[in-house]
N, C-alpha and C. Protein backbone atom coordinates (compact mmCIF):
# COMPACT_ATOMS: atom_id res chain seq x y z
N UNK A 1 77.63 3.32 26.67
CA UNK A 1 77.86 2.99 28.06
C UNK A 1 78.97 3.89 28.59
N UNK A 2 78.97 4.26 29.88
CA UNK A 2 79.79 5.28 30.68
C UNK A 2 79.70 4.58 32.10
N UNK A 3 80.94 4.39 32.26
CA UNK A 3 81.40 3.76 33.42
C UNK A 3 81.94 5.35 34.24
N UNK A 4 80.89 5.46 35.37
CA UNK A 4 81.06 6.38 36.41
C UNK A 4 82.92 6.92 37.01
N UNK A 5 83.31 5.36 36.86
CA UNK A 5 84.33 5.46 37.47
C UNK A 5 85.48 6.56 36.69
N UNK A 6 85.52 6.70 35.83
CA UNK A 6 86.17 7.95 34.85
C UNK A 6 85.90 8.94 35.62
N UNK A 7 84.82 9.79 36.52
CA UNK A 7 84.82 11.02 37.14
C UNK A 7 84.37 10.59 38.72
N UNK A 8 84.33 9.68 38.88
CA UNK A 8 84.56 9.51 40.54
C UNK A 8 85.17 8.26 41.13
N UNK A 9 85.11 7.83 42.49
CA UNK A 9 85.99 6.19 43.00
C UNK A 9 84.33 5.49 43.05
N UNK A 10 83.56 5.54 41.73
CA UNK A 10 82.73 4.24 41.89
C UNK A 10 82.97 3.58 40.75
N UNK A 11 83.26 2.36 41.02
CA UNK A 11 83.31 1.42 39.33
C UNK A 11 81.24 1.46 38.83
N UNK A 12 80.77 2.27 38.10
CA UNK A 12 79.77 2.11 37.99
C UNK A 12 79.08 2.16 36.55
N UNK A 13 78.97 0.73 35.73
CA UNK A 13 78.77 0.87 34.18
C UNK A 13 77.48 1.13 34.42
N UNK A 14 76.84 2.50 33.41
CA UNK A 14 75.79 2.75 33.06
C UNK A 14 75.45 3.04 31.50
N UNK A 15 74.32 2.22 30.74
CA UNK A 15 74.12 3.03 29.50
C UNK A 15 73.60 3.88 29.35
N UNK A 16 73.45 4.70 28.31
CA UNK A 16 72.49 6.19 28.48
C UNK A 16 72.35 6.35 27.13
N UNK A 17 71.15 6.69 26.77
CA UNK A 17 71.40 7.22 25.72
C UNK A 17 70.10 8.22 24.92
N UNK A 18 71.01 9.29 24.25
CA UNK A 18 70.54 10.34 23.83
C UNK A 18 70.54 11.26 22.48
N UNK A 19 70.56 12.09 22.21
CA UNK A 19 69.83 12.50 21.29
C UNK A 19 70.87 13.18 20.90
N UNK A 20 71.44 14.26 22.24
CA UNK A 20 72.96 15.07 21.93
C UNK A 20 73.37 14.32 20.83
N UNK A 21 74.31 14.96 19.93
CA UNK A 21 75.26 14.74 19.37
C UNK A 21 76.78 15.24 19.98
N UNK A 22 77.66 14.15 19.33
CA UNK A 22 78.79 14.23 19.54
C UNK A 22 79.23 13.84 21.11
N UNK A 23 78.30 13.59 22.08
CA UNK A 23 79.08 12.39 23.35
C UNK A 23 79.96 11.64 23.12
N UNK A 24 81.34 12.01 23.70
CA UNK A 24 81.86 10.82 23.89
C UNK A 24 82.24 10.65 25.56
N UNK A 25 82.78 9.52 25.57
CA UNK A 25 83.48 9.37 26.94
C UNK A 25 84.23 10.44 27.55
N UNK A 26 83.95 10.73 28.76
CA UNK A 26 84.67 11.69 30.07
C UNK A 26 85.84 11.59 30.13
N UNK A 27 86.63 12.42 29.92
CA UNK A 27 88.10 11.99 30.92
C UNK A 27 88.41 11.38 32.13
N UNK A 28 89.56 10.78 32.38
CA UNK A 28 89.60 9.73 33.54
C UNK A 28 90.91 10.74 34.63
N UNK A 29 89.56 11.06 35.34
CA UNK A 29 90.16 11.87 36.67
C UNK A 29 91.07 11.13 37.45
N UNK A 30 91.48 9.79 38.06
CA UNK A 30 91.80 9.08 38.17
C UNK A 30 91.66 9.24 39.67
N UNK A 31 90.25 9.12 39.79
CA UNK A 31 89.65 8.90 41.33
C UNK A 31 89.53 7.52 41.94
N UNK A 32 90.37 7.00 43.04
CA UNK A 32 89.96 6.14 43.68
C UNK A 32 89.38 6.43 44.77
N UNK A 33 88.77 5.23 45.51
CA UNK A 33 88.19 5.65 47.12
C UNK A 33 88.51 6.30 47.81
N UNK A 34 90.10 5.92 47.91
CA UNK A 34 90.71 6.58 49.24
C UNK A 34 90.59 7.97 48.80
N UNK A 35 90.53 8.34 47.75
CA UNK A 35 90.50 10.21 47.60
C UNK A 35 89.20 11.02 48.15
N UNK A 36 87.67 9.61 48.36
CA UNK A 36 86.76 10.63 49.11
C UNK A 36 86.16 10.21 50.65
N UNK A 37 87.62 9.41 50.85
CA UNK A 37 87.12 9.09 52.47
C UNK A 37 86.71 9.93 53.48
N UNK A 38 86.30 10.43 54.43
CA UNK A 38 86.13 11.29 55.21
C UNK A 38 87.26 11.36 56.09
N UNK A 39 87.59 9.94 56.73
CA UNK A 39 88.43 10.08 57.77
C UNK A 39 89.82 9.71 57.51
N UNK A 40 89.87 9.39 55.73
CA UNK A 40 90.96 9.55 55.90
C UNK A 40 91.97 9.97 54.69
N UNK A 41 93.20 10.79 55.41
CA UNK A 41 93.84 11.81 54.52
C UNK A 41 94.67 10.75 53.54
N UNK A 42 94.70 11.03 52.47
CA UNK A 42 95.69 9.70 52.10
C UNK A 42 97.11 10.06 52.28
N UNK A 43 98.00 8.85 52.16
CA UNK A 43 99.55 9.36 52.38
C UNK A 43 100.33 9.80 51.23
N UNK A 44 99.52 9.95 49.84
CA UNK A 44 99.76 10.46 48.62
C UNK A 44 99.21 11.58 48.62
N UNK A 45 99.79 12.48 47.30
CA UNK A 45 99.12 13.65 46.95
C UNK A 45 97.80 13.24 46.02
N UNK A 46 98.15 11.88 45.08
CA UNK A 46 97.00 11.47 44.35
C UNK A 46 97.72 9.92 44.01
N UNK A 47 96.74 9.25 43.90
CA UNK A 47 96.63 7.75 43.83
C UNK A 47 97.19 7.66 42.13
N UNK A 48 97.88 6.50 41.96
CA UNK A 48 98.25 5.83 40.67
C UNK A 48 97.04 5.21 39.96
N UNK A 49 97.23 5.37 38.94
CA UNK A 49 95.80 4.47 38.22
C UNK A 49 96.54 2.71 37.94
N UNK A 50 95.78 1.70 38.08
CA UNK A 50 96.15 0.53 37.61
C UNK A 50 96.53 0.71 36.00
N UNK A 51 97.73 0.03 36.09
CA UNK A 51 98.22 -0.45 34.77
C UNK A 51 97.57 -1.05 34.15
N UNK A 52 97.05 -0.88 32.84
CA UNK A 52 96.57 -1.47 32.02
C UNK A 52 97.42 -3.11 30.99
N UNK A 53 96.67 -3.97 31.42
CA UNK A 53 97.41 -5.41 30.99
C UNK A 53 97.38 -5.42 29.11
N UNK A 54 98.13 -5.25 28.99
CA UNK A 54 98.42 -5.08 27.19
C UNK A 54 99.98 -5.06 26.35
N UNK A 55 99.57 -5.16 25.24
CA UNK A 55 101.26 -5.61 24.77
C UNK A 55 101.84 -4.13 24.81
N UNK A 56 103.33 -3.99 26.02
CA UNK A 56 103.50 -2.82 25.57
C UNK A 56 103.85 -2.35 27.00
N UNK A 57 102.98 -2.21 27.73
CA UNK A 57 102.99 -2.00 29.17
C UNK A 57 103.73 -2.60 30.25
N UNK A 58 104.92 -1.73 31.00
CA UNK A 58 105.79 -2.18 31.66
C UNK A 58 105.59 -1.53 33.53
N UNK A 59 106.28 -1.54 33.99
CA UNK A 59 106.33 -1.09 35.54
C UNK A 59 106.37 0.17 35.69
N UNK A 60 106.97 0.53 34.57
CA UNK A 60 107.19 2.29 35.05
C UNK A 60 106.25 2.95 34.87
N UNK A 61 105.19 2.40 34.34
CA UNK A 61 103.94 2.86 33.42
C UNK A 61 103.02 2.93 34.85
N UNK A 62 103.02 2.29 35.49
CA UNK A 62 102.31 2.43 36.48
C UNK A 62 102.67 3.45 37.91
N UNK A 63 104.25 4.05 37.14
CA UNK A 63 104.72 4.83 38.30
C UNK A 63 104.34 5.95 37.84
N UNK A 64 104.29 6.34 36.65
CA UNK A 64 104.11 7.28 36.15
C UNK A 64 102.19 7.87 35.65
N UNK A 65 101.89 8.87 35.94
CA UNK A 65 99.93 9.09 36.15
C UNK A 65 99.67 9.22 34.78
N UNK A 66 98.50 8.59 34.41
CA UNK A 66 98.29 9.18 33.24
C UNK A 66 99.04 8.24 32.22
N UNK A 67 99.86 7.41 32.25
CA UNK A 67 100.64 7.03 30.91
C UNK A 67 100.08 5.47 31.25
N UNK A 68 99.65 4.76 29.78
CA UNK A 68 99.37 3.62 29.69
C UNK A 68 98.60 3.41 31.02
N UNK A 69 97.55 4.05 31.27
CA UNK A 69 96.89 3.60 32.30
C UNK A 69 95.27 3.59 32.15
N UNK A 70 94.39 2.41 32.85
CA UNK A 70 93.17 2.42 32.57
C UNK A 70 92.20 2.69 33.86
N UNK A 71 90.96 2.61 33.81
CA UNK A 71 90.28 3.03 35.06
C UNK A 71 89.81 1.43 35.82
N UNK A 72 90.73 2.05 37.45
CA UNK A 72 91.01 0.53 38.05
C UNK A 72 89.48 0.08 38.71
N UNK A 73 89.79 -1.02 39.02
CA UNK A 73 88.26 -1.38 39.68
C UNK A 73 88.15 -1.75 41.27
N UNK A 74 86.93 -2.32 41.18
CA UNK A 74 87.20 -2.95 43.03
C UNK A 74 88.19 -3.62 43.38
N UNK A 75 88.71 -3.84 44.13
CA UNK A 75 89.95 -4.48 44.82
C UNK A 75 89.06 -5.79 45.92
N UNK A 76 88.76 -6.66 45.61
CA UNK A 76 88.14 -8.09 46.32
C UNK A 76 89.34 -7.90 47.40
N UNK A 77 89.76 -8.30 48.97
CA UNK A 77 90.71 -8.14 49.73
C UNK A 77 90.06 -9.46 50.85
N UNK A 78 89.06 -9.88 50.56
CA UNK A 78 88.30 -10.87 51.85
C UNK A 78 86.77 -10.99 51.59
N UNK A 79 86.44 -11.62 52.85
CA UNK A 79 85.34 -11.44 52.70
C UNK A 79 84.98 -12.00 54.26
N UNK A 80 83.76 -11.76 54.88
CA UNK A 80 83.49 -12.09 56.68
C UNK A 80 82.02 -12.96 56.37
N UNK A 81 82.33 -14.14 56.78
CA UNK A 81 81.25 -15.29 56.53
C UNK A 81 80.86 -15.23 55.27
N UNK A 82 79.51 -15.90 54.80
CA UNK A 82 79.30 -16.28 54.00
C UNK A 82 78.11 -14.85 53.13
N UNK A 83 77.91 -15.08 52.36
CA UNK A 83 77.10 -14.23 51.64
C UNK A 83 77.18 -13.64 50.38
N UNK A 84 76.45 -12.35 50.10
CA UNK A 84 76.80 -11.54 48.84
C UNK A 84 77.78 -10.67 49.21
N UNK A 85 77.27 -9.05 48.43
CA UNK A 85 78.53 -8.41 48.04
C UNK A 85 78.38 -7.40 49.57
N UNK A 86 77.21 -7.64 50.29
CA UNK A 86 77.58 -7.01 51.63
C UNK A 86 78.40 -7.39 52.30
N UNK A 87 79.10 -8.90 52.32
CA UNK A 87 79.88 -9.56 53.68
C UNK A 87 81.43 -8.95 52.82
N UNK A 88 81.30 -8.73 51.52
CA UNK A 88 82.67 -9.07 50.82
C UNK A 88 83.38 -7.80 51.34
N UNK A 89 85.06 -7.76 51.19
CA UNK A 89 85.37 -6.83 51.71
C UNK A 89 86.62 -6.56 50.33
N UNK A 90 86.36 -4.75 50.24
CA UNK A 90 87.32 -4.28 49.45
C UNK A 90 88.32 -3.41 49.64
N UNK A 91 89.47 -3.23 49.10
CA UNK A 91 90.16 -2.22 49.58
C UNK A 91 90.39 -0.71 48.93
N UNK A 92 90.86 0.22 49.61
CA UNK A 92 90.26 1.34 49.26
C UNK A 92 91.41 2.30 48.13
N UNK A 93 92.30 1.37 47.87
CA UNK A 93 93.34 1.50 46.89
C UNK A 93 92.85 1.63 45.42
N UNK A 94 91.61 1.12 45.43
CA UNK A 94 90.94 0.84 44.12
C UNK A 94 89.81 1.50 43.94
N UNK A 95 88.83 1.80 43.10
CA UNK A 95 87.25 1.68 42.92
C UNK A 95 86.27 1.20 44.15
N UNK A 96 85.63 1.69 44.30
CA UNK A 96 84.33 1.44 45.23
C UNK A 96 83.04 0.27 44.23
N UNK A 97 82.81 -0.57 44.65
CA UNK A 97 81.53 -1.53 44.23
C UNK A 97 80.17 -0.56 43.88
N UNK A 98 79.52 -0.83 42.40
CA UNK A 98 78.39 -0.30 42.45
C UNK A 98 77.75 0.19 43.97
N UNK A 99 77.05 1.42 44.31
CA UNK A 99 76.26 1.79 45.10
C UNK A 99 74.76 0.88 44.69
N UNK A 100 74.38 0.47 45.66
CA UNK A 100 73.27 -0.35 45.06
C UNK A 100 71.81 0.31 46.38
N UNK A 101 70.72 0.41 45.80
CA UNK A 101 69.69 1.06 46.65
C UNK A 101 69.11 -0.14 47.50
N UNK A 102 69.16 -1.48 47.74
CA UNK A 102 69.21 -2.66 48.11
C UNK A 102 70.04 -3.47 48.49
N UNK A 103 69.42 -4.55 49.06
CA UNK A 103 71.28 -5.32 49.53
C UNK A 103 71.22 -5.18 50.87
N UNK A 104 71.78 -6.36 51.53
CA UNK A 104 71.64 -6.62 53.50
C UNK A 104 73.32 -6.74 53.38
N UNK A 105 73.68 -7.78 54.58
CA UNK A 105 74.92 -7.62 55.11
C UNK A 105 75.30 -6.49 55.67
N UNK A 106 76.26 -6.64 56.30
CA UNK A 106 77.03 -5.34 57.04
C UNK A 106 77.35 -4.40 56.31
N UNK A 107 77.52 -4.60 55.06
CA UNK A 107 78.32 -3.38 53.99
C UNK A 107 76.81 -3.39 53.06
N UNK A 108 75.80 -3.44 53.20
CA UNK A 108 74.79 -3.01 52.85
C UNK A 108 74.50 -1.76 51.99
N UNK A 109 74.29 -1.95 50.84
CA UNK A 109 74.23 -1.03 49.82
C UNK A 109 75.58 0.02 49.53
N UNK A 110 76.70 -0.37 50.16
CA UNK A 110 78.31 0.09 49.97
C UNK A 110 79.04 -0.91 49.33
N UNK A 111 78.94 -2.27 49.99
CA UNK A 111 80.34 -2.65 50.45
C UNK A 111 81.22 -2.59 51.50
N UNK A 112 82.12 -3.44 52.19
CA UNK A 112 82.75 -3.30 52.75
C UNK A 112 84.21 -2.71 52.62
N UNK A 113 84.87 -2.00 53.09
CA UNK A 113 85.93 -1.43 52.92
C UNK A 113 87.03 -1.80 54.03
N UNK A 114 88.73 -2.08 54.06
CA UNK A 114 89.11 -2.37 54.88
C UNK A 114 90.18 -1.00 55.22
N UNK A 115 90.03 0.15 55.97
CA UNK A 115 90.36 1.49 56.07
C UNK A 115 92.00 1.13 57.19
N UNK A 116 92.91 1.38 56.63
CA UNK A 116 94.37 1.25 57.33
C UNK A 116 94.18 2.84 58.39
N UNK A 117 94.60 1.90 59.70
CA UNK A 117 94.48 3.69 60.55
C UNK A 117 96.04 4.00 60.91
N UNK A 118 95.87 5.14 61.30
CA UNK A 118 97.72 5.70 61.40
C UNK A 118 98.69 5.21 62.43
N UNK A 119 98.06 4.65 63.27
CA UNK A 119 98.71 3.83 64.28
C UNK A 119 99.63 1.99 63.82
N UNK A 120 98.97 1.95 62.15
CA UNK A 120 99.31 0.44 61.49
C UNK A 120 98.08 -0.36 61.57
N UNK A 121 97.05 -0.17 62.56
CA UNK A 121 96.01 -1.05 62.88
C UNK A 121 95.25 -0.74 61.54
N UNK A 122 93.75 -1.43 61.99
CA UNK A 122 92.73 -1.16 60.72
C UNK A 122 91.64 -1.08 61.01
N UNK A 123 90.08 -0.74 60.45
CA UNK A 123 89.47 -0.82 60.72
C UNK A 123 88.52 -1.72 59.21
N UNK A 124 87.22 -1.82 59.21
CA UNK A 124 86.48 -2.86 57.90
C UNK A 124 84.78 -1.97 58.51
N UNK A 125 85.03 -1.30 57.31
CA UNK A 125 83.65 -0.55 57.74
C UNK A 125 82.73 -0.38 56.29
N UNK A 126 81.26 -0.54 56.36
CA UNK A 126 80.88 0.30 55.36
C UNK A 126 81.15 2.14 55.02
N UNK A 127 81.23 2.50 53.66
CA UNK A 127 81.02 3.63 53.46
C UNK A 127 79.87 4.34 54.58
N UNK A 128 80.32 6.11 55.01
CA UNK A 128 79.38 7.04 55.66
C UNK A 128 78.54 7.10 54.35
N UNK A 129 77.22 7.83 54.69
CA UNK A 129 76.37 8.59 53.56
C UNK A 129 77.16 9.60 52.60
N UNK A 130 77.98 10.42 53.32
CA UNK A 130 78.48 11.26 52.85
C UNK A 130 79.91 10.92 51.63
N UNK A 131 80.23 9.78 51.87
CA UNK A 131 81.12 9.39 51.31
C UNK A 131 80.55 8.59 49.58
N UNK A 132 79.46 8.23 49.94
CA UNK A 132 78.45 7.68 49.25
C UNK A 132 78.13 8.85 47.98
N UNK A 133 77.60 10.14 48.99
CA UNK A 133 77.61 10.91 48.24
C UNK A 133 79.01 11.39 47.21
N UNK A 134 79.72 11.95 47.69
CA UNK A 134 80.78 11.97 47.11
C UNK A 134 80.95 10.99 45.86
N UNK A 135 80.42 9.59 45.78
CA UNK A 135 80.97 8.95 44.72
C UNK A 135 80.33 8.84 43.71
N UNK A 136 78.89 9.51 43.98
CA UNK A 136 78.10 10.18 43.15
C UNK A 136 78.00 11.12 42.26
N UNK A 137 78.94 11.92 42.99
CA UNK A 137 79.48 13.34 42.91
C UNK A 137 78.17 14.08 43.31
N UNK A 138 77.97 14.38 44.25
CA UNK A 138 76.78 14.90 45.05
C UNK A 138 77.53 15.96 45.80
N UNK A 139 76.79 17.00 46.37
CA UNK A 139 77.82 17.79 47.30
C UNK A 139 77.32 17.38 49.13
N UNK A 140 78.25 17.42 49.72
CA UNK A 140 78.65 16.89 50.92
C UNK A 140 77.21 17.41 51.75
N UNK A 141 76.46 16.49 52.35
CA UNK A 141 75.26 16.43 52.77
C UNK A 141 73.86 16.76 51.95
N UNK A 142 73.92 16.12 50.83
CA UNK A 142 73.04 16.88 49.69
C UNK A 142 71.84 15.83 50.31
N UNK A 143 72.06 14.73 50.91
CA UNK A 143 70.73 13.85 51.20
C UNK A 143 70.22 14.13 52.60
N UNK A 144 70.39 15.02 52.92
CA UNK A 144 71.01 14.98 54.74
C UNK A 144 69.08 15.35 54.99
N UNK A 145 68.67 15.19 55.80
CA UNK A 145 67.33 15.26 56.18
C UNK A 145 66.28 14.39 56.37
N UNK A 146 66.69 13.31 55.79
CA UNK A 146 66.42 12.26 55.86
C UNK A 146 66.96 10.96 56.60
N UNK A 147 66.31 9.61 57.00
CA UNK A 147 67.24 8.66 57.58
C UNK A 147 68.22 8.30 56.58
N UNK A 148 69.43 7.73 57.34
CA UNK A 148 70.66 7.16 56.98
C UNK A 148 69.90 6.00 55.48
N UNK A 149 69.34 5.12 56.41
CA UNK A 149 68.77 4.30 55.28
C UNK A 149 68.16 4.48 53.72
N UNK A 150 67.59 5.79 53.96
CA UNK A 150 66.65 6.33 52.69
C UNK A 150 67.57 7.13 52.17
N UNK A 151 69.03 7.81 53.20
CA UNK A 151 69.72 8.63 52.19
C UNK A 151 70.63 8.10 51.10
N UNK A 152 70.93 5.98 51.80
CA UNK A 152 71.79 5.52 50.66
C UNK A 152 71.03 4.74 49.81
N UNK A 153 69.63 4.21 50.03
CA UNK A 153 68.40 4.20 48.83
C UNK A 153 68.61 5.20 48.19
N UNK A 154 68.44 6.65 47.97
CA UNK A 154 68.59 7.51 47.01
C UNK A 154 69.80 7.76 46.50
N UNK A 155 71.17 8.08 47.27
CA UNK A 155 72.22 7.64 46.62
C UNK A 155 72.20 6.38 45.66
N UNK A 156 71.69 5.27 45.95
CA UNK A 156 72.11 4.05 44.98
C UNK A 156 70.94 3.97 43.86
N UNK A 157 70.29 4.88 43.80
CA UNK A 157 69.11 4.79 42.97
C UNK A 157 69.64 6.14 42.13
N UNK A 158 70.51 6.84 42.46
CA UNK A 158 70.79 7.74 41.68
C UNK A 158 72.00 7.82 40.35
N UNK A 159 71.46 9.19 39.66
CA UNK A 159 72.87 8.98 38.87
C UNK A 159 74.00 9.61 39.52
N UNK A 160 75.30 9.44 38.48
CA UNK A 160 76.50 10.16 39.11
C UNK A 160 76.32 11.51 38.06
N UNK A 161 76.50 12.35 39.21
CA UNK A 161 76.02 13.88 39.04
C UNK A 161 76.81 14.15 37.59
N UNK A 162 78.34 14.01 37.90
CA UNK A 162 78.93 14.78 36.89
C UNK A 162 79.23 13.75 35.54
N UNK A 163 78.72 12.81 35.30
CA UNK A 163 78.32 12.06 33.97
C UNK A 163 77.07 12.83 33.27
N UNK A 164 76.18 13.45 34.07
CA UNK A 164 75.01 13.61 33.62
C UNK A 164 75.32 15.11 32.88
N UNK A 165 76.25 15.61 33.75
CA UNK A 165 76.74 17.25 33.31
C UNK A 165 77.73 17.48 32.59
N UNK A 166 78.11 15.75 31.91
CA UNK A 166 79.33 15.88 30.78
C UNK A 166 78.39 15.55 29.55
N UNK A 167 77.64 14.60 29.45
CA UNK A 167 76.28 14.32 28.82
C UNK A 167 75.70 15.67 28.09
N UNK A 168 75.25 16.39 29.34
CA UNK A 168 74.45 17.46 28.77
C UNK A 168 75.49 19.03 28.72
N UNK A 169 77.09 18.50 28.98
CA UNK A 169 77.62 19.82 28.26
C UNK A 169 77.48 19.56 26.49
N UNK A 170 77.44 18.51 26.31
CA UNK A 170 77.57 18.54 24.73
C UNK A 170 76.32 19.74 24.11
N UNK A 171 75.60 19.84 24.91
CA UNK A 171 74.17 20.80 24.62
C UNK A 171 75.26 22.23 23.94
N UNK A 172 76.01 23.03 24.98
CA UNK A 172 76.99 24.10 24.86
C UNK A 172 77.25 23.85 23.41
N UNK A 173 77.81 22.48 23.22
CA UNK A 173 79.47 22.38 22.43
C UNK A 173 78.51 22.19 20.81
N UNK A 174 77.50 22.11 20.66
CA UNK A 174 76.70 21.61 19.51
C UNK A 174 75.91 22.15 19.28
């Protein structure tokens, strides 16, 4: 199993399995959402990874990148009426919710996100396509030709690009 979220901001467990020898797990880029928003720049150079809860692990660990740290997940922040994981709302400090090729509500095959704007206000929007893409690791309009609807059906039906191209570097390395 390879959880997406190691090379992009989607928490996304997938198993795979193959024939390569010698796969192991990806390095943890330590991508959250806010790093492939469109609209917005973050106020960091790069996001902290969540501290990992274990004997051992203190505060500074979390100030510091890379040390005692694990790959963080969705951030739950609300949710708007009643429903599934479309009404729920997450924040963008964390992991993005499986991309799913199905699914109603407002945050429909995203999630909802609650996006801080520079004025202090906010906005609660689903992910663009493009952002979608991105957490795929797709390149920026790779679905574009199609409707909005069918481009995040194929986003959520897809794999994440660069799992598949850490997968099949082992081909090189073996």
């Amino acid at each position: 199993m390879i959880n997406s979220a190691l090379v992009s901001g989607q928490n996304r467990k997938r198993c795979y399995w193959t024939n390569i020898p010698h796969v192991t797990q990806p390095d943890d880029k330590g991508i959250l959402l806010q790093d492939v928003l469109e609209n917005g720049a973050s106020w960091q150079d790069k996001s902290y990874c969540i501290t990992a809860s274990y004997q051992g692990a203190v505060l500074y660990n979390t100030l510091k990148r890379k040390q005692r740290s694990m790959v963080a997940v969705p951030i739950r922040i609300g949710q708007i009426g009643k429903g599934g994981q479309g009404q729920r709302i997450y924040s963008v400090h964390g992991k993005s919710v499986t991309m799913t090729a199905n699914g109603g509500g407002m945050g429909a095959k995203t999630g909802l996100y609650k996006i801080d704007l520079p004025d202090g206000d906010y906005i609660i929007r689903k992910l663009t396509t493009i952002e979608a893409e991105r957490l795929q690791t797709l390149p920026d309009n790779y679905t574009a030709g199609i409707s909005d609807s069918q481009r995040y059906k194929c986003i959520g039906n897809g794999w994440t690009v660069d799992v598949i191209a850490h997968i099949l570097g082992e081909l090189r390395n073996g």
